[in-house]
PDB file of N, CA and C in Angstrom:
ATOM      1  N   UNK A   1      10.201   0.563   0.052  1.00  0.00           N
ATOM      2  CA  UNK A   1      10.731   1.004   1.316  1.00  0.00           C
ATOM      3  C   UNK A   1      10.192   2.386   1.688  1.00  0.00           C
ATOM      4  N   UNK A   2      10.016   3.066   0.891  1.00  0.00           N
ATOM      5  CA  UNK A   2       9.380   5.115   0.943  1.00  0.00           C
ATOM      6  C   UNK A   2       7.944   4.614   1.784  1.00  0.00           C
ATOM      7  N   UNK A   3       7.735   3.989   1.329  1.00  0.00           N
ATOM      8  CA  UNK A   3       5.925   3.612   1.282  1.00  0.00           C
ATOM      9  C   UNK A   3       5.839   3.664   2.844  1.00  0.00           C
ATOM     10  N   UNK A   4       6.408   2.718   3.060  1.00  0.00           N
ATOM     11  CA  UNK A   4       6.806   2.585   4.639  1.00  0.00           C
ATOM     12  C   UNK A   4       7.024   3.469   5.480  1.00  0.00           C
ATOM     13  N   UNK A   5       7.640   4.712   5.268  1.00  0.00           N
ATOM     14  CA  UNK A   5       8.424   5.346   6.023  1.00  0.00           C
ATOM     15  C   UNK A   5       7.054   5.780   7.273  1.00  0.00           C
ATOM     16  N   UNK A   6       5.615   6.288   6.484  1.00  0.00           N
ATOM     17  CA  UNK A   6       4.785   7.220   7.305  1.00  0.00           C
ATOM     18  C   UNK A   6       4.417   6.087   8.786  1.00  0.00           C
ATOM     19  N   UNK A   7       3.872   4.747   8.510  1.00  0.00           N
ATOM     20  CA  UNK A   7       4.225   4.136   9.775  1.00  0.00           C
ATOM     21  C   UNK A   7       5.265   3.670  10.626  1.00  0.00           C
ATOM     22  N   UNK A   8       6.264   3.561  10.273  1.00  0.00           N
ATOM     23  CA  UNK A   8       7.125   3.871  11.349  1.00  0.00           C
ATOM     24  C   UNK A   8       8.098   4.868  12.128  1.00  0.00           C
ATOM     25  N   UNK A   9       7.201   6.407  11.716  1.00  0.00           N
ATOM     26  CA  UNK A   9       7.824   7.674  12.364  1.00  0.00           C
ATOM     27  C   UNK A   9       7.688   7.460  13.977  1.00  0.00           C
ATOM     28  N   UNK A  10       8.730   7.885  14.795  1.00  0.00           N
ATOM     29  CA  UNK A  10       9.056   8.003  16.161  1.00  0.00           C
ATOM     30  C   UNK A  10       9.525   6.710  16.469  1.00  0.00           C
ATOM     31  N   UNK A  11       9.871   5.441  15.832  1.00  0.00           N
ATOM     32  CA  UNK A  11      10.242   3.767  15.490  1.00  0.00           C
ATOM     33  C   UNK A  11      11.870   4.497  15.729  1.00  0.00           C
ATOM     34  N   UNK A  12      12.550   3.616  16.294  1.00  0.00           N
ATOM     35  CA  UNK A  12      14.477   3.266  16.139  1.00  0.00           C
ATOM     36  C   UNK A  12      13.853   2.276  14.905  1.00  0.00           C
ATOM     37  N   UNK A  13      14.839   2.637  13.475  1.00  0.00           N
ATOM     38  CA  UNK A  13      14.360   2.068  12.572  1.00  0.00           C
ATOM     39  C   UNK A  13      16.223   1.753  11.910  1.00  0.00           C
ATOM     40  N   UNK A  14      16.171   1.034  11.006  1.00  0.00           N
ATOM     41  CA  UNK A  14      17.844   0.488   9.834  1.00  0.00           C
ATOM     42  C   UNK A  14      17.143   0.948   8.373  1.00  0.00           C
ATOM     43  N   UNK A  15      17.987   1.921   7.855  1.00  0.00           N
ATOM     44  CA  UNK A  15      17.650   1.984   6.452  1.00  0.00           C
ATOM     45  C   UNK A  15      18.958   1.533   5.807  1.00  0.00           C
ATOM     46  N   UNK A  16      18.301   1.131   4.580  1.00  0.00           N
ATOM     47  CA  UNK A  16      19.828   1.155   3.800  1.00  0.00           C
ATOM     48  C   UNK A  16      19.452   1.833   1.951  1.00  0.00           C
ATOM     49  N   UNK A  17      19.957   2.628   2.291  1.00  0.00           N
ATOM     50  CA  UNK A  17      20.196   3.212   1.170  1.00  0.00           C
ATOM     51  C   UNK A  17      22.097   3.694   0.356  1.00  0.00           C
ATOM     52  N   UNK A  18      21.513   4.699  -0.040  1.00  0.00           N
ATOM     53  CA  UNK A  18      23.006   5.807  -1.070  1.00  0.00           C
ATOM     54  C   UNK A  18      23.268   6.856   0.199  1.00  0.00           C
ATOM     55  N   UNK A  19      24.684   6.732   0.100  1.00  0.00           N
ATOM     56  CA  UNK A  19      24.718   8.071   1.192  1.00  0.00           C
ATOM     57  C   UNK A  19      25.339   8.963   0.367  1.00  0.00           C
ATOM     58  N   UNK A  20      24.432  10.401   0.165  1.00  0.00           N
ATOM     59  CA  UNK A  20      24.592  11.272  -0.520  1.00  0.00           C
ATOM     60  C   UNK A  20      24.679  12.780   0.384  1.00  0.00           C
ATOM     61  N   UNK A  21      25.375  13.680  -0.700  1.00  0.00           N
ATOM     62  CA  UNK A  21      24.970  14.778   0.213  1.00  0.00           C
ATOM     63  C   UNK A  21      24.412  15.962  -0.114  1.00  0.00           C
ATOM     64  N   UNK A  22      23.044  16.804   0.390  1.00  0.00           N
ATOM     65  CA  UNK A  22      22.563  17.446  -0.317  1.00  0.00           C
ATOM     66  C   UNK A  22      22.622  18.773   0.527  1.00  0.00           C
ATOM     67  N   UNK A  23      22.078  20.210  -0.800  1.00  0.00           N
ATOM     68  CA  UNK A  23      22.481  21.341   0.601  1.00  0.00           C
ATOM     69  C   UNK A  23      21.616  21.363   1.668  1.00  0.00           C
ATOM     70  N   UNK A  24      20.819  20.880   2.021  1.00  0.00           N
ATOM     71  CA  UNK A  24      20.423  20.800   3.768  1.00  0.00           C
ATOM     72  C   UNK A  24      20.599  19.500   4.802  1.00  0.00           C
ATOM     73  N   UNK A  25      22.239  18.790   4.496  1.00  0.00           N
ATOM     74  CA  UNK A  25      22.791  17.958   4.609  1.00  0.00           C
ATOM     75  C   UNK A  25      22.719  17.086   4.140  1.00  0.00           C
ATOM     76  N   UNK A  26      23.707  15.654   5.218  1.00  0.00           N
ATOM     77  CA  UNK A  26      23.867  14.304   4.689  1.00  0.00           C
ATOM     78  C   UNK A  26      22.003  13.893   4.120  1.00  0.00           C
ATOM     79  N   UNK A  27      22.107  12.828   3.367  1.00  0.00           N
ATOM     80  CA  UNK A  27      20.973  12.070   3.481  1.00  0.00           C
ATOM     81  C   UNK A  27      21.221  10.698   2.781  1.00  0.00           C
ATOM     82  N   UNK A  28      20.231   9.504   3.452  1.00  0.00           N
ATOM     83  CA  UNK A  28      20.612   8.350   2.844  1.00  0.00           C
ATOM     84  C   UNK A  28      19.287   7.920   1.571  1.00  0.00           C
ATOM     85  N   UNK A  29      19.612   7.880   0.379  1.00  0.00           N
ATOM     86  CA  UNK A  29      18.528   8.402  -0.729  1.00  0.00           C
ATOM     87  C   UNK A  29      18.033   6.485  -0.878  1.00  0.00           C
ATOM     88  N   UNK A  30      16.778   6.868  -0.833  1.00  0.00           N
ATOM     89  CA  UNK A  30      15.736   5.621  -0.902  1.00  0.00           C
ATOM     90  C   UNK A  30      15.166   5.684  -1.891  1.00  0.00           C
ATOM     91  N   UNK A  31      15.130   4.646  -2.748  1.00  0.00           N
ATOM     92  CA  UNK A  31      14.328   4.900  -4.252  1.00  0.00           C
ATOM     93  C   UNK A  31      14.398   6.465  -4.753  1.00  0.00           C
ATOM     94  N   UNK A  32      15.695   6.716  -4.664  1.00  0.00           N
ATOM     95  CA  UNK A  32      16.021   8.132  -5.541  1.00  0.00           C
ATOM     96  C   UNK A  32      15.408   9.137  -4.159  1.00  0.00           C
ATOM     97  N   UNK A  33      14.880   9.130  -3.274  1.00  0.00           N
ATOM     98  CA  UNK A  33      14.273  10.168  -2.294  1.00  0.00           C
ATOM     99  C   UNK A  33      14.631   9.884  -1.137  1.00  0.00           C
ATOM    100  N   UNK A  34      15.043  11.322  -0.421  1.00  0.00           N
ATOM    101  CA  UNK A  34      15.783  11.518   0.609  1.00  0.00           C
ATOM    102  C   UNK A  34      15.157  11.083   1.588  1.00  0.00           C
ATOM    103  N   UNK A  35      16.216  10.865   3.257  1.00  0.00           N
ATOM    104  CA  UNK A  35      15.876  11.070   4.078  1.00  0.00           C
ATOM    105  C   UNK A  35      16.922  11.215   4.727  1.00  0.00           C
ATOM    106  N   UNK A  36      17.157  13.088   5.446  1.00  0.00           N
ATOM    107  CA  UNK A  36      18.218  13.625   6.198  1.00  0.00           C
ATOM    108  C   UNK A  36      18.923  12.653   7.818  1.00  0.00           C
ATOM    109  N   UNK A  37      19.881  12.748   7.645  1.00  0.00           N
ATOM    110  CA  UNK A  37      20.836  12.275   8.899  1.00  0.00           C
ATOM    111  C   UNK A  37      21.067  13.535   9.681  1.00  0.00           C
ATOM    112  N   UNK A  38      19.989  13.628  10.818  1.00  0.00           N
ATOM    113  CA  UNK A  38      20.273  14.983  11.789  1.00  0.00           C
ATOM    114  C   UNK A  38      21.247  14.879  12.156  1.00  0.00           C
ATOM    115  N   UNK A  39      22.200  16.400  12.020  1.00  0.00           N
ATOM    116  CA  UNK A  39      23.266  16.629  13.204  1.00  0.00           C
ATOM    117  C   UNK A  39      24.801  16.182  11.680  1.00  0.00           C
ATOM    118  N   UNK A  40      24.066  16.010  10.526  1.00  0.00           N
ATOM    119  CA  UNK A  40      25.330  15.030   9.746  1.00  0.00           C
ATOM    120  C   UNK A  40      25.396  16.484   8.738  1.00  0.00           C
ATOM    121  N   UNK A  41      26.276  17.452   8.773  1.00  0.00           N
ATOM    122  CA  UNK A  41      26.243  18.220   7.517  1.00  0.00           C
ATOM    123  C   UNK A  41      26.694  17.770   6.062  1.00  0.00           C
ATOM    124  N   UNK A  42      27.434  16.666   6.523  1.00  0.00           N
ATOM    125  CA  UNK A  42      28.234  15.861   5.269  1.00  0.00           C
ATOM    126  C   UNK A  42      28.719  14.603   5.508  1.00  0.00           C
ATOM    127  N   UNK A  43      28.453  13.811   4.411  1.00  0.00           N
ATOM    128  CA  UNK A  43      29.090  12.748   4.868  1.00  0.00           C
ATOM    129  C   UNK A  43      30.419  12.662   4.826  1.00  0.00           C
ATOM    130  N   UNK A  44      31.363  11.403   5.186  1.00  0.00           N
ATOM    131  CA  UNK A  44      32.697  11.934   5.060  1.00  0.00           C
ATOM    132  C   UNK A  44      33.052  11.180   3.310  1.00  0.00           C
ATOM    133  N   UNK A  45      33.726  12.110   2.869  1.00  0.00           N
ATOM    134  CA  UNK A  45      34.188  11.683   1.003  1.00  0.00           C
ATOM    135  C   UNK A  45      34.379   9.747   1.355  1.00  0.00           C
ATOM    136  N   UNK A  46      34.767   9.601   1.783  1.00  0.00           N
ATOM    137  CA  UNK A  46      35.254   7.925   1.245  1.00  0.00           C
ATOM    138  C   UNK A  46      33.715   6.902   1.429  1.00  0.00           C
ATOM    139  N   UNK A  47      32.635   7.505   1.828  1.00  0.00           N
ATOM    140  CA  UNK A  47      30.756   7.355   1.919  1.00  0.00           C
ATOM    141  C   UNK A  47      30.488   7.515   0.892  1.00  0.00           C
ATOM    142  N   UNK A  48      30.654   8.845   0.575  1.00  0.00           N
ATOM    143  CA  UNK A  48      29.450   9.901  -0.503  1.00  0.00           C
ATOM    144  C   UNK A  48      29.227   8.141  -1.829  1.00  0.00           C
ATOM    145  N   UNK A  49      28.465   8.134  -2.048  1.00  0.00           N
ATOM    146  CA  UNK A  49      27.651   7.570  -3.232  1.00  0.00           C
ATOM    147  C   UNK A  49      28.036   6.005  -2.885  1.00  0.00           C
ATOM    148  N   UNK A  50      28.214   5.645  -1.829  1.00  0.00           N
ATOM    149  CA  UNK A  50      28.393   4.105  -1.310  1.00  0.00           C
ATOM    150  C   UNK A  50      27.179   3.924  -0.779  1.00  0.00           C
ATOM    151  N   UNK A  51      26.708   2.410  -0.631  1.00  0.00           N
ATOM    152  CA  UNK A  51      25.361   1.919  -0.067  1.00  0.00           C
ATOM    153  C   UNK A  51      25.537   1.541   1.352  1.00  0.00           C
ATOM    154  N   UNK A  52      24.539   2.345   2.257  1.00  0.00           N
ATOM    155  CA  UNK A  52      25.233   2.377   3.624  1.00  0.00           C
ATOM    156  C   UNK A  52      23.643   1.703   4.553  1.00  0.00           C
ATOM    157  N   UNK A  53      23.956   1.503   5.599  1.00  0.00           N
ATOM    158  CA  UNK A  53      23.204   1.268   6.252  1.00  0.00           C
ATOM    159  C   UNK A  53      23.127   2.030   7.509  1.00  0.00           C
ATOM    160  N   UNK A  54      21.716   3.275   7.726  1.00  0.00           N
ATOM    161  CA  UNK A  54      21.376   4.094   8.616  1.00  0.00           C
ATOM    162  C   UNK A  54      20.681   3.650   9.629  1.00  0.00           C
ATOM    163  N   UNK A  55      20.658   3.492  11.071  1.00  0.00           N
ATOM    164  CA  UNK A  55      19.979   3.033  12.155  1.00  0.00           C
ATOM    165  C   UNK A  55      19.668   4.634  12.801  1.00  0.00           C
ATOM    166  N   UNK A  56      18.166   4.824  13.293  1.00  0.00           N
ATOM    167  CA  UNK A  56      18.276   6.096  14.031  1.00  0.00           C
ATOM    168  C   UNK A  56      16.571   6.380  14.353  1.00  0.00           C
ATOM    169  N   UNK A  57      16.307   6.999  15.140  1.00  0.00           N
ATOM    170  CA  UNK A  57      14.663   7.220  15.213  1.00  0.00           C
ATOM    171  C   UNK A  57      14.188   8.272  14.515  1.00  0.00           C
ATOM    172  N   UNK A  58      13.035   7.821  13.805  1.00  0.00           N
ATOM    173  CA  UNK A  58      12.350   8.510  12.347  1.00  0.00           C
ATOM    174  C   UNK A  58      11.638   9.475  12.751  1.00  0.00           C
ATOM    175  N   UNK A  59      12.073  10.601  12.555  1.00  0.00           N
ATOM    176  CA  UNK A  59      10.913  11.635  12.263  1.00  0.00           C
ATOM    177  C   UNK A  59       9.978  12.274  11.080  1.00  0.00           C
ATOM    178  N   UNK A  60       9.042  12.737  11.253  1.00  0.00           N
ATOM    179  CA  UNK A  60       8.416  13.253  10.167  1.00  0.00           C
ATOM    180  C   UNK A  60       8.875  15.011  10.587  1.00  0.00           C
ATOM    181  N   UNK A  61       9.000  15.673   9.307  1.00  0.00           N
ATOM    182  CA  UNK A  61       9.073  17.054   9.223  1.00  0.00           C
ATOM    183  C   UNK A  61       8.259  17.624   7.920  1.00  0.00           C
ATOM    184  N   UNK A  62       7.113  18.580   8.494  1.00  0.00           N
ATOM    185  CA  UNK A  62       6.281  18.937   7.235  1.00  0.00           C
ATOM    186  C   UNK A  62       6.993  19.917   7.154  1.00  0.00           C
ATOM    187  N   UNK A  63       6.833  20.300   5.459  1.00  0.00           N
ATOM    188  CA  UNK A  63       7.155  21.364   5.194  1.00  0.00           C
ATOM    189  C   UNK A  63       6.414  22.554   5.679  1.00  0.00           C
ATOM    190  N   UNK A  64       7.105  23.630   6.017  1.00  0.00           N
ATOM    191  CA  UNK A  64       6.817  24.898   6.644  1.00  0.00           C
ATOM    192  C   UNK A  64       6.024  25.788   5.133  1.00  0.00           C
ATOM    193  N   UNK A  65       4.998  26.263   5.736  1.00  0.00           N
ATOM    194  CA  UNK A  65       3.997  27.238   4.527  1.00  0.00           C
ATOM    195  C   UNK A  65       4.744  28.009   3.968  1.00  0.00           C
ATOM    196  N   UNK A  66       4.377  28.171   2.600  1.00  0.00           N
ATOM    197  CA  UNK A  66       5.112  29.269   1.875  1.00  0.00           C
ATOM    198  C   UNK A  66       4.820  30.908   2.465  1.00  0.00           C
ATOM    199  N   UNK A  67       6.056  31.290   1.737  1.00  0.00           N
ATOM    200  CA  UNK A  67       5.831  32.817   2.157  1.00  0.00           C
ATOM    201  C   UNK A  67       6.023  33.693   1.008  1.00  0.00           C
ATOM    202  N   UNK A  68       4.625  33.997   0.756  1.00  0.00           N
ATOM    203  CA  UNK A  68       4.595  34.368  -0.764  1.00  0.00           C
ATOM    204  C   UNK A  68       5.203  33.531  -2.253  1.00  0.00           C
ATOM    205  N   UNK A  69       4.600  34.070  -3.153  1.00  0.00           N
ATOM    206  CA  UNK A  69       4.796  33.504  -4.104  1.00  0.00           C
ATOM    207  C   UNK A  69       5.815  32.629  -4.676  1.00  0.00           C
ATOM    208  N   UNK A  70       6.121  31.695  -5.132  1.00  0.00           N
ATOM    209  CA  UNK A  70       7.703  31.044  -4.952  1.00  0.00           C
ATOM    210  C   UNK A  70       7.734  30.268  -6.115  1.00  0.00           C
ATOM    211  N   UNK A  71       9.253  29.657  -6.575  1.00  0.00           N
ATOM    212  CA  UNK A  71       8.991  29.220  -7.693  1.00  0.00           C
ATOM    213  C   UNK A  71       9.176  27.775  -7.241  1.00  0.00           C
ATOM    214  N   UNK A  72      10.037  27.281  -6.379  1.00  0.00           N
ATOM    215  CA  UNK A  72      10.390  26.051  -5.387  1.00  0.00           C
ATOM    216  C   UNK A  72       9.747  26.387  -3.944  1.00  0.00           C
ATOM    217  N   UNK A  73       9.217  25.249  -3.389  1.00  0.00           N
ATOM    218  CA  UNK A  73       8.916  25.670  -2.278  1.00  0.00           C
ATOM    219  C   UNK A  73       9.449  23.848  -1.326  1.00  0.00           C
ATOM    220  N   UNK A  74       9.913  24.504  -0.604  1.00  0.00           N
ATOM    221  CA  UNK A  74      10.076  23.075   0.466  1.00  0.00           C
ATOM    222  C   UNK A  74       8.957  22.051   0.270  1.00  0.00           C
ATOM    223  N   UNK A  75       9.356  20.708   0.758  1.00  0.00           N
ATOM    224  CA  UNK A  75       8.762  19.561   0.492  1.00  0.00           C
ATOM    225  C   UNK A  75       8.853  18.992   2.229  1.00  0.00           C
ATOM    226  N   UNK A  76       7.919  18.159   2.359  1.00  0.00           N
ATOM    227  CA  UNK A  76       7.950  17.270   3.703  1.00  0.00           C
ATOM    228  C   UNK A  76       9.217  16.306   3.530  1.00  0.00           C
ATOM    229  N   UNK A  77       9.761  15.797   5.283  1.00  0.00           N
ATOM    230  CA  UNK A  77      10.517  15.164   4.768  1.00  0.00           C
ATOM    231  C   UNK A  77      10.589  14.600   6.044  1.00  0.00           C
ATOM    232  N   UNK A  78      11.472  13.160   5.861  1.00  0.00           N
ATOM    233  CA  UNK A  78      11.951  12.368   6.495  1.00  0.00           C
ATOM    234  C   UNK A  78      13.590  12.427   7.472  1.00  0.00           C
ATOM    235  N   UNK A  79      13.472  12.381   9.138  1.00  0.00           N
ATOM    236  CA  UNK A  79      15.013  12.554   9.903  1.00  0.00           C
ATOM    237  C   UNK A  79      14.997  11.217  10.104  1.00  0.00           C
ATOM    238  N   UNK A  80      16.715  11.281  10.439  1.00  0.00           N
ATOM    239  CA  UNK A  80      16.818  10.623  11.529  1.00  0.00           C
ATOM    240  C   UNK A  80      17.798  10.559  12.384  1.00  0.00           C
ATOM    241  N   UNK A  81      17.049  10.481  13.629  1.00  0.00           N
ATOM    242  CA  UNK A  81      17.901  11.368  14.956  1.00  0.00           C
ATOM    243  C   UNK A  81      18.822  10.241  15.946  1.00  0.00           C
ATOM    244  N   UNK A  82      19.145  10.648  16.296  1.00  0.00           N
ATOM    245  CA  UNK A  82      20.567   9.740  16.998  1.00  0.00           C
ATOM    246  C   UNK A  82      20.945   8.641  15.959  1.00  0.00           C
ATOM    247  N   UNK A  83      21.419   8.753  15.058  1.00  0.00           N
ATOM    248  CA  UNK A  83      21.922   8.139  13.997  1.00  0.00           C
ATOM    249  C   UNK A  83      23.191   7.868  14.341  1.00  0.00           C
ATOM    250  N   UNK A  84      23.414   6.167  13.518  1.00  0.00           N
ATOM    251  CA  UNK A  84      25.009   5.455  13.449  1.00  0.00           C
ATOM    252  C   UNK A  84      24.642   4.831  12.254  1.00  0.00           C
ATOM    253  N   UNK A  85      25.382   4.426  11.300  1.00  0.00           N
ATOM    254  CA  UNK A  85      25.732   3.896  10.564  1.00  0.00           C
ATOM    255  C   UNK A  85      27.198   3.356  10.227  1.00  0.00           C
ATOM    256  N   UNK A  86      26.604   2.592   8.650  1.00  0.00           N
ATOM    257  CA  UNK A  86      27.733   1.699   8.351  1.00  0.00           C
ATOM    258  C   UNK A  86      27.698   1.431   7.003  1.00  0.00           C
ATOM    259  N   UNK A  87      29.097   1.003   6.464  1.00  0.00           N
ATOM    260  CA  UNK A  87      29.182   1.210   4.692  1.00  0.00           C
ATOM    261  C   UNK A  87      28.265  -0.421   4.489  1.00  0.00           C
ATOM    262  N   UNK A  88      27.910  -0.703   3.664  1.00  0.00           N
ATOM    263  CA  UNK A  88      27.667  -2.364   3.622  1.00  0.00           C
ATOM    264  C   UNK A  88      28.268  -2.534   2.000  1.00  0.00           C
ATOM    265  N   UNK A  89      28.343  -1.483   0.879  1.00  0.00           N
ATOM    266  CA  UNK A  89      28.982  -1.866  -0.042  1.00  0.00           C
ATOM    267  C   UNK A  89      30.214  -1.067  -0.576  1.00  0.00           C
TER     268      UNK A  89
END
């Protein structure tokens, strides 16, 4: 499903993944790797670690250049914007 993601950025797309929550918000985790729910800072507790199904249009977000030396540095990543979802398990 990851593999996928790079052709269908700017797509109304359904994921279904884990809805987890990480510190730069919600995200629904695909083969262990994220992809953020814009606008979602958290999911609500009775979600967190249930298998949900995300509908919403995909963006790509590169990571922004480092600024100086670092020991972590941001990673590219996957939105998705006008998002609804639903528990499925």
């Amino acid at each position: 499903m990851w593999g996928d993601l790079e052709s269908r950025v700017d797509e109304r797309v359904t994921l279904a993944g884990t809805a987890q929550n990480a510190a730069a918000g919600a995200i629904v985790s695909l083969d262990g790797r994220p992809v953020y729910v814009s606008d979602l800072p958290e999911w609500p507790p009775d979600l967190v670690g249930r298998a949900v199904e995300v509908t919403g249009t995909l963006v790509f977000r590169p990571a922004p250049p480092p600024e100086g030396p670092t020991v972590h540095q941001l990673s590219d990543s996957y939105e998705l914007h006008g998002a609804v979802w639903s528990a499925t398990g």
